[in-house]
N, C-alpha and C. Protein backbone atom coordinates (compact mmCIF):
# COMPACT_ATOMS: atom_id res chain seq x y z
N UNK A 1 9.35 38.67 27.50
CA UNK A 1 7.99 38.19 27.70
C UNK A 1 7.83 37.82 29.17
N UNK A 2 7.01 38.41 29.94
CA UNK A 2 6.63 38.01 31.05
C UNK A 2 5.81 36.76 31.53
N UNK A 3 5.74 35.91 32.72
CA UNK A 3 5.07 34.79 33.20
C UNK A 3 3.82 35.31 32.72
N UNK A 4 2.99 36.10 32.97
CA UNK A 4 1.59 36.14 32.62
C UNK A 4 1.45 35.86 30.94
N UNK A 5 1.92 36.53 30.43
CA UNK A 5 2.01 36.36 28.84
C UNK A 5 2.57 35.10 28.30
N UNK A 6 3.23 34.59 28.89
CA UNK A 6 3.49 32.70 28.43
C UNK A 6 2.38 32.21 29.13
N UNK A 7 2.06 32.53 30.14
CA UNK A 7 0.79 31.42 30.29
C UNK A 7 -0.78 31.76 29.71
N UNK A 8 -0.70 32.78 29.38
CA UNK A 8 -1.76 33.43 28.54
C UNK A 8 -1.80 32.63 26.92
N UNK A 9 -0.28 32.84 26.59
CA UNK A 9 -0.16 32.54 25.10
C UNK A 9 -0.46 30.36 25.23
N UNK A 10 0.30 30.11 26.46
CA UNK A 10 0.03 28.83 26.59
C UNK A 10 -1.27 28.34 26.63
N UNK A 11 -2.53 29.16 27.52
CA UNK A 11 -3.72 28.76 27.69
C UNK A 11 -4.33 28.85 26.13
N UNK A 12 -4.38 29.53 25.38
CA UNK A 12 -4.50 30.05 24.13
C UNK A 12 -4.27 28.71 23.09
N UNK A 13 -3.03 28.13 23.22
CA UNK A 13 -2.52 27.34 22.42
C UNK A 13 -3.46 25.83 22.96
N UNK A 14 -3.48 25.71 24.36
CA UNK A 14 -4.46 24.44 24.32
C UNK A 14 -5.72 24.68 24.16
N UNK A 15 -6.46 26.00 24.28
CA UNK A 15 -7.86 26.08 24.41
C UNK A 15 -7.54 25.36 22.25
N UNK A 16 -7.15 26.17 21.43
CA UNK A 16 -7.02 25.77 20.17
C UNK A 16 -7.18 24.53 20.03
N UNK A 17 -6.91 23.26 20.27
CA UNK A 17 -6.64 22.25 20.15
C UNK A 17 -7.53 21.18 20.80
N UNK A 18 -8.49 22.03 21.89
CA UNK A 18 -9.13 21.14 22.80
C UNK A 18 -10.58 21.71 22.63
N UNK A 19 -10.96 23.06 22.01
CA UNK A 19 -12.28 23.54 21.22
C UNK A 19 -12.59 22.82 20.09
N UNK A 20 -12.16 22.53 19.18
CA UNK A 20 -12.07 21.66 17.82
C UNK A 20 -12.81 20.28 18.24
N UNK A 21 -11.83 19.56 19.19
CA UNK A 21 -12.21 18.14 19.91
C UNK A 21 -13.55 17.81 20.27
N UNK A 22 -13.84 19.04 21.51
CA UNK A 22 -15.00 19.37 22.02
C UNK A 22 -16.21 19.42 21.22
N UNK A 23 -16.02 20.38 20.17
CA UNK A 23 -17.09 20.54 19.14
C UNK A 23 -17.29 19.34 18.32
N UNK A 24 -16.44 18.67 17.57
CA UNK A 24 -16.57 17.54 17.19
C UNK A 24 -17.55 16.43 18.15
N UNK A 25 -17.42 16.92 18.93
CA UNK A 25 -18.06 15.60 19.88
C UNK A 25 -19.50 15.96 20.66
N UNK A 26 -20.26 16.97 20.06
CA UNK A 26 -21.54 17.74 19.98
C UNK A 26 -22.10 16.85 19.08
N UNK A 27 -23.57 16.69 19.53
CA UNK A 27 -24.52 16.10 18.82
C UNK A 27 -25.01 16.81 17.49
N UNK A 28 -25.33 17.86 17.40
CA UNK A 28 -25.61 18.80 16.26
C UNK A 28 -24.55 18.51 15.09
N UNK A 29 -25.41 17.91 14.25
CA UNK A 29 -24.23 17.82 12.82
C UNK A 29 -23.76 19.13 12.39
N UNK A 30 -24.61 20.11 12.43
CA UNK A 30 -24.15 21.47 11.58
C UNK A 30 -22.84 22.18 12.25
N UNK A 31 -22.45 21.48 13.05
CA UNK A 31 -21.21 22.51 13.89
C UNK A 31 -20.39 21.60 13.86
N UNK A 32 -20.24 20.17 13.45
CA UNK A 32 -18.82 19.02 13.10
C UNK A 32 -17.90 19.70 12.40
N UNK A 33 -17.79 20.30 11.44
CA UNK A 33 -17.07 20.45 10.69
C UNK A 33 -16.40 22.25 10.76
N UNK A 34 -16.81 22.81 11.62
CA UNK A 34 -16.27 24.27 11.77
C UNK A 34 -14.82 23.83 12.51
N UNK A 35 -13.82 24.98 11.82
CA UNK A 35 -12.74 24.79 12.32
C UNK A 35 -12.26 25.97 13.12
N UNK A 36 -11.43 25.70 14.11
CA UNK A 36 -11.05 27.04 15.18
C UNK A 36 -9.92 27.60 14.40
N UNK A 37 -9.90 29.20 13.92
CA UNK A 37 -8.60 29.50 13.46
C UNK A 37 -7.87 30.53 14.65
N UNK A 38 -8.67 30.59 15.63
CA UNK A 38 -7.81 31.64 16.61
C UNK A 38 -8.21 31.49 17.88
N UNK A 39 -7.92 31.38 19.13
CA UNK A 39 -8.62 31.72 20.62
C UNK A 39 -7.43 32.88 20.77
N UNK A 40 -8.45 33.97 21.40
CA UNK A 40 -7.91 34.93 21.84
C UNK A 40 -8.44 35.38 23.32
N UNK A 41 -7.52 35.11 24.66
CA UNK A 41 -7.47 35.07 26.00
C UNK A 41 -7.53 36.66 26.19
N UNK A 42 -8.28 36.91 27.16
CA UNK A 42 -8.45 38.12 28.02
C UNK A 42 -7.25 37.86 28.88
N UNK A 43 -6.73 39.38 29.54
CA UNK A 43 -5.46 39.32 30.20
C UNK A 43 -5.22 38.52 31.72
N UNK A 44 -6.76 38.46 32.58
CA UNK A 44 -6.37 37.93 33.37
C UNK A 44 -7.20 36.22 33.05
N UNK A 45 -6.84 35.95 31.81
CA UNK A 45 -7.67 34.75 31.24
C UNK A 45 -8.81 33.96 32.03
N UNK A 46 -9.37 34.98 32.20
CA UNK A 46 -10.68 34.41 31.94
C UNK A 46 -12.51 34.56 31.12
N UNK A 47 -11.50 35.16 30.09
CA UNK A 47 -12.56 35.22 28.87
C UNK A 47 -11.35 34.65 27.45
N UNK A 48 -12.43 34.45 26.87
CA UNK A 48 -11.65 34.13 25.75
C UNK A 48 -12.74 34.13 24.64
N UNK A 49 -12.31 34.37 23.26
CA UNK A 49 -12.80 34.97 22.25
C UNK A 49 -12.60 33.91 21.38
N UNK A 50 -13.20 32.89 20.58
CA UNK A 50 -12.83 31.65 19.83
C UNK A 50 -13.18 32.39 18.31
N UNK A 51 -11.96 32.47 17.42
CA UNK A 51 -12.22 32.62 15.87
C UNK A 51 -12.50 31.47 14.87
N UNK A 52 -13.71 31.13 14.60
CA UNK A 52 -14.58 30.06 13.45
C UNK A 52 -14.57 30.42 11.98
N UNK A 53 -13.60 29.71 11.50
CA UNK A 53 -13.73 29.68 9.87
C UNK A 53 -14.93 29.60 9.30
N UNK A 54 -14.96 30.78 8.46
CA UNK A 54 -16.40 30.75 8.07
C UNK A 54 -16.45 30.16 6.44
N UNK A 55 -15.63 29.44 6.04
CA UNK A 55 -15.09 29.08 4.78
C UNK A 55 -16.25 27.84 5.10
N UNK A 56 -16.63 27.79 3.66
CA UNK A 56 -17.94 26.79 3.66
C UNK A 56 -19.24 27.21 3.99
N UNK A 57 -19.43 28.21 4.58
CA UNK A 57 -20.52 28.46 5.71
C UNK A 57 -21.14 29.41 5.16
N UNK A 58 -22.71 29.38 4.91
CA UNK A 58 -23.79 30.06 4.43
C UNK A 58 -23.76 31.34 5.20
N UNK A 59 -24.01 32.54 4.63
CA UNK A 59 -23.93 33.97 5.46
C UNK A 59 -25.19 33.49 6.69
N UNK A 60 -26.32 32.69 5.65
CA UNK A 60 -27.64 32.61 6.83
C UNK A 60 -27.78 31.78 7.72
N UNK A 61 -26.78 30.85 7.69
CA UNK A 61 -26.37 29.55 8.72
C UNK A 61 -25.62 30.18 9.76
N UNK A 62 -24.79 31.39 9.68
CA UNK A 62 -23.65 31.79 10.71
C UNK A 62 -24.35 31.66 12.01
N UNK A 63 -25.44 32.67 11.92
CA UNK A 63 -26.43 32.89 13.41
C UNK A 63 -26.29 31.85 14.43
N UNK A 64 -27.31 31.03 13.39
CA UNK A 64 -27.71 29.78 13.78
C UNK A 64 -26.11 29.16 14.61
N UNK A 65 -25.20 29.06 13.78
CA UNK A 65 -23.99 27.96 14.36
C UNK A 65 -23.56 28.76 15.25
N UNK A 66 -23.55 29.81 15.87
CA UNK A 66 -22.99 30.98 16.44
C UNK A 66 -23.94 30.44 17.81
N UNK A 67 -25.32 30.56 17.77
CA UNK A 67 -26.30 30.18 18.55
C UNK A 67 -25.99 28.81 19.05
N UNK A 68 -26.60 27.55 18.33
CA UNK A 68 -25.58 26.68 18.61
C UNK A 68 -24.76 26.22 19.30
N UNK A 69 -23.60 26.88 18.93
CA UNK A 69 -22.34 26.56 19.85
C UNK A 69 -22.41 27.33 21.50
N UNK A 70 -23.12 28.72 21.19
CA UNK A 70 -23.53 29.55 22.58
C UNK A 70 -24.24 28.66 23.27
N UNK A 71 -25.38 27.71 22.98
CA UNK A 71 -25.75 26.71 23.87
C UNK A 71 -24.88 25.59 24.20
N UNK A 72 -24.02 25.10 23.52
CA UNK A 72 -23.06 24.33 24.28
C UNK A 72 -21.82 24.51 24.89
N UNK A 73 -21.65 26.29 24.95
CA UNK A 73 -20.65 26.42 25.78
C UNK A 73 -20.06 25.96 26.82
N UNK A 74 -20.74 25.75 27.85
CA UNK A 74 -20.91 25.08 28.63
C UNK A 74 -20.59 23.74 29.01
N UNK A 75 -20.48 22.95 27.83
CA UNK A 75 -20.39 21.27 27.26
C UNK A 75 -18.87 21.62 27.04
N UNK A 76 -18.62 22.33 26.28
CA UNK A 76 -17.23 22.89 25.76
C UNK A 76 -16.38 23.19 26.73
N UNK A 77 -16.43 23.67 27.44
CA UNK A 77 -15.89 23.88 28.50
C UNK A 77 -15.74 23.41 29.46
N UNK A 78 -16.38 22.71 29.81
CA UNK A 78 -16.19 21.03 31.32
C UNK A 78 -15.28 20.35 29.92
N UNK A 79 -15.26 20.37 29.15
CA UNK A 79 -14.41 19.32 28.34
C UNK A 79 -12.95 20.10 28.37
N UNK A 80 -12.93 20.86 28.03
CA UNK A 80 -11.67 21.78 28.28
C UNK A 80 -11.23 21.44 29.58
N UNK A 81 -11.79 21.90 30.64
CA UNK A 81 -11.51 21.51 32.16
C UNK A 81 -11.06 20.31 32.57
N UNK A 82 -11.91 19.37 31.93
CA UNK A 82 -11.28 17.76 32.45
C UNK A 82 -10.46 17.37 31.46
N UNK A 83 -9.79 17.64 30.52
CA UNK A 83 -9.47 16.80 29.78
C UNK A 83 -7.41 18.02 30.15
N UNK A 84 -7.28 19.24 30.90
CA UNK A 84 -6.43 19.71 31.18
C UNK A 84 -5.98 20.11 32.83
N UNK A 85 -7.74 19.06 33.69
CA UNK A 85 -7.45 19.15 35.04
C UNK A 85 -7.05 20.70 35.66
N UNK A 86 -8.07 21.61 34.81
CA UNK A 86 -8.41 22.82 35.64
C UNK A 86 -8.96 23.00 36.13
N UNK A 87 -9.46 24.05 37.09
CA UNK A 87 -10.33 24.38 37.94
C UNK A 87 -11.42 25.22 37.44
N UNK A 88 -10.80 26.10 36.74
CA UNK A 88 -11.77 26.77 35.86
C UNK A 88 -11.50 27.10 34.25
N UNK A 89 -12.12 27.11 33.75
CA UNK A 89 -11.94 27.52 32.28
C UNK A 89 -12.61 28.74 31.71
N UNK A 90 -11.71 29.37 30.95
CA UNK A 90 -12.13 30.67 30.54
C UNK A 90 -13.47 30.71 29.77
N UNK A 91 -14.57 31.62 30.21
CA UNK A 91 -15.97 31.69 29.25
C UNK A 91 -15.36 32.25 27.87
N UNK A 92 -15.78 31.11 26.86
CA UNK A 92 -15.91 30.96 25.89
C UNK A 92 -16.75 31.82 24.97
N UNK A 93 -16.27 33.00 23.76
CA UNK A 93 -17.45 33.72 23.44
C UNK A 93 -17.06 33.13 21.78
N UNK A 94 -18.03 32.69 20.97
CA UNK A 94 -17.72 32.40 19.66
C UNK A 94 -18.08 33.62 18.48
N UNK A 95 -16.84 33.70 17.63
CA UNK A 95 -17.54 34.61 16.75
C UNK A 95 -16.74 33.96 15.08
N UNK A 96 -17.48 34.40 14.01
CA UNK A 96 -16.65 33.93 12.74
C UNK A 96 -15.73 35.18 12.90
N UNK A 97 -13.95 34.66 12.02
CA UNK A 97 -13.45 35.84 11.73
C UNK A 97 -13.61 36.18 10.23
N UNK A 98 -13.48 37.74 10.54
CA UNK A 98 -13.69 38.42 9.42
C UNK A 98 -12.07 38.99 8.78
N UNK A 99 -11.16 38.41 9.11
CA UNK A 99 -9.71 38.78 8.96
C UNK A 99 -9.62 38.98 7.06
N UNK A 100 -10.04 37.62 6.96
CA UNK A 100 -9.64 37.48 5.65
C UNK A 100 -10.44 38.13 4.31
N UNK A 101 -11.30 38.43 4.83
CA UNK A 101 -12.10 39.08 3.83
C UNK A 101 -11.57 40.82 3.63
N UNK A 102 -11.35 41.12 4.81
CA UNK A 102 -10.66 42.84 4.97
C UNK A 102 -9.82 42.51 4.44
N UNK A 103 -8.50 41.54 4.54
CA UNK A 103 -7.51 41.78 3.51
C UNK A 103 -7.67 41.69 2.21
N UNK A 104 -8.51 40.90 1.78
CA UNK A 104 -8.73 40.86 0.10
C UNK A 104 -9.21 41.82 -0.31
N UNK A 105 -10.24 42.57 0.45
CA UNK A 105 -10.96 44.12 0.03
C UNK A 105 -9.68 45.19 0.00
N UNK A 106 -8.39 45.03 1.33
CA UNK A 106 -7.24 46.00 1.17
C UNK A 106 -6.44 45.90 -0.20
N UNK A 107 -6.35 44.32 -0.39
CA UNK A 107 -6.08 44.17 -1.28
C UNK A 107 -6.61 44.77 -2.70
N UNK A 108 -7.63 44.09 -3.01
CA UNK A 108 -8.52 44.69 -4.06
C UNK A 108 -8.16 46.56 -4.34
N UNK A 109 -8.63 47.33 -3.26
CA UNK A 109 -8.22 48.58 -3.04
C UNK A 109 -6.99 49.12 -3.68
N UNK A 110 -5.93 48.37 -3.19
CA UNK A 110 -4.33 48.44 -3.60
C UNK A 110 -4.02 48.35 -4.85
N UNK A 111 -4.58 47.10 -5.35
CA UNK A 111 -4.47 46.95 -6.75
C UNK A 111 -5.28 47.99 -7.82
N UNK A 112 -6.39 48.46 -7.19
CA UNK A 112 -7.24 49.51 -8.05
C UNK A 112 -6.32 50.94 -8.30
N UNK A 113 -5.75 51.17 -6.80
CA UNK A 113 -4.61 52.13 -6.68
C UNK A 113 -3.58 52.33 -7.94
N UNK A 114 -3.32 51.29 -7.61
CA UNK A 114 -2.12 50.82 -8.86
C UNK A 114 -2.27 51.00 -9.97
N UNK A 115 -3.26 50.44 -10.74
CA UNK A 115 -3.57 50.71 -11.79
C UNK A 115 -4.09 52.17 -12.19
N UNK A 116 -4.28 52.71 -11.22
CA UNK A 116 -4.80 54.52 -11.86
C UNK A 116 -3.29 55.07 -11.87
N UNK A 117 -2.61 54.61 -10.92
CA UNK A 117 -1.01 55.49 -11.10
C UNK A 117 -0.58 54.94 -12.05
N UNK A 118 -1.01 53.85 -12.85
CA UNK A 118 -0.32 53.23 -13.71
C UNK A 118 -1.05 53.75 -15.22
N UNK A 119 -1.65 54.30 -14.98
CA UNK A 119 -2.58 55.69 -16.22
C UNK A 119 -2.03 56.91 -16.49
């Protein structure tokens, strides 16, 4: 593993821990309770991709909290900055992940599989 890739995987591991904080501490009740399940850093980190559990969360609310949080990026990020004494912090893009739902559909799939070979 190379220096760029530990400090990539490192920036990664605090943005996790210090997005959660941040958001919590937004005035908007509807975005307290979203949880970060992934930041994923661009190579020369300075983008980064935040994954939002969408567990709990109305298909027609996503927008909205998606929107939301796009207006307080900004808030999110001076908090990131001061609270790890950087200079800059990677722009923040929010999206829900969709990880878990593709696997249950692969899943689902697999098992349908199964059962016809099993005919």
């Amino acid at each position: 593993m190379t220096q760029a890739e530990i400090k990539k995987e490192r920036t990664e591991s605090i943005l996790k821990e210090l997005i959660p904080e941040a958001i919590s501490q937004l005035s908007d009740e509807r975005v307290h309770g979203i949880g970060v399940v992934d930041v994923v850093c661009s190579k020369g980190r300075s983008d980064a991709k935040v994954y939002l559990d969408p567990a709990f969360i109305l298909e027609d609310e996503k927008p909205l909290i998606i929107k939301q949080l796009n207006k307080a990026r900004y808030n999110i990020e001076n908090h990131c900055k001061m609270e790890q004494g950087w200079y800059s912090c990677p722009k923040l893009t929010f999206e829900f992940d969709t990880q878990l739902e593709r696997v249950n559909k692969l899943d689902a799939l697999f098992a349908k599989i199964e059962k016809e070979r099993q005919k």
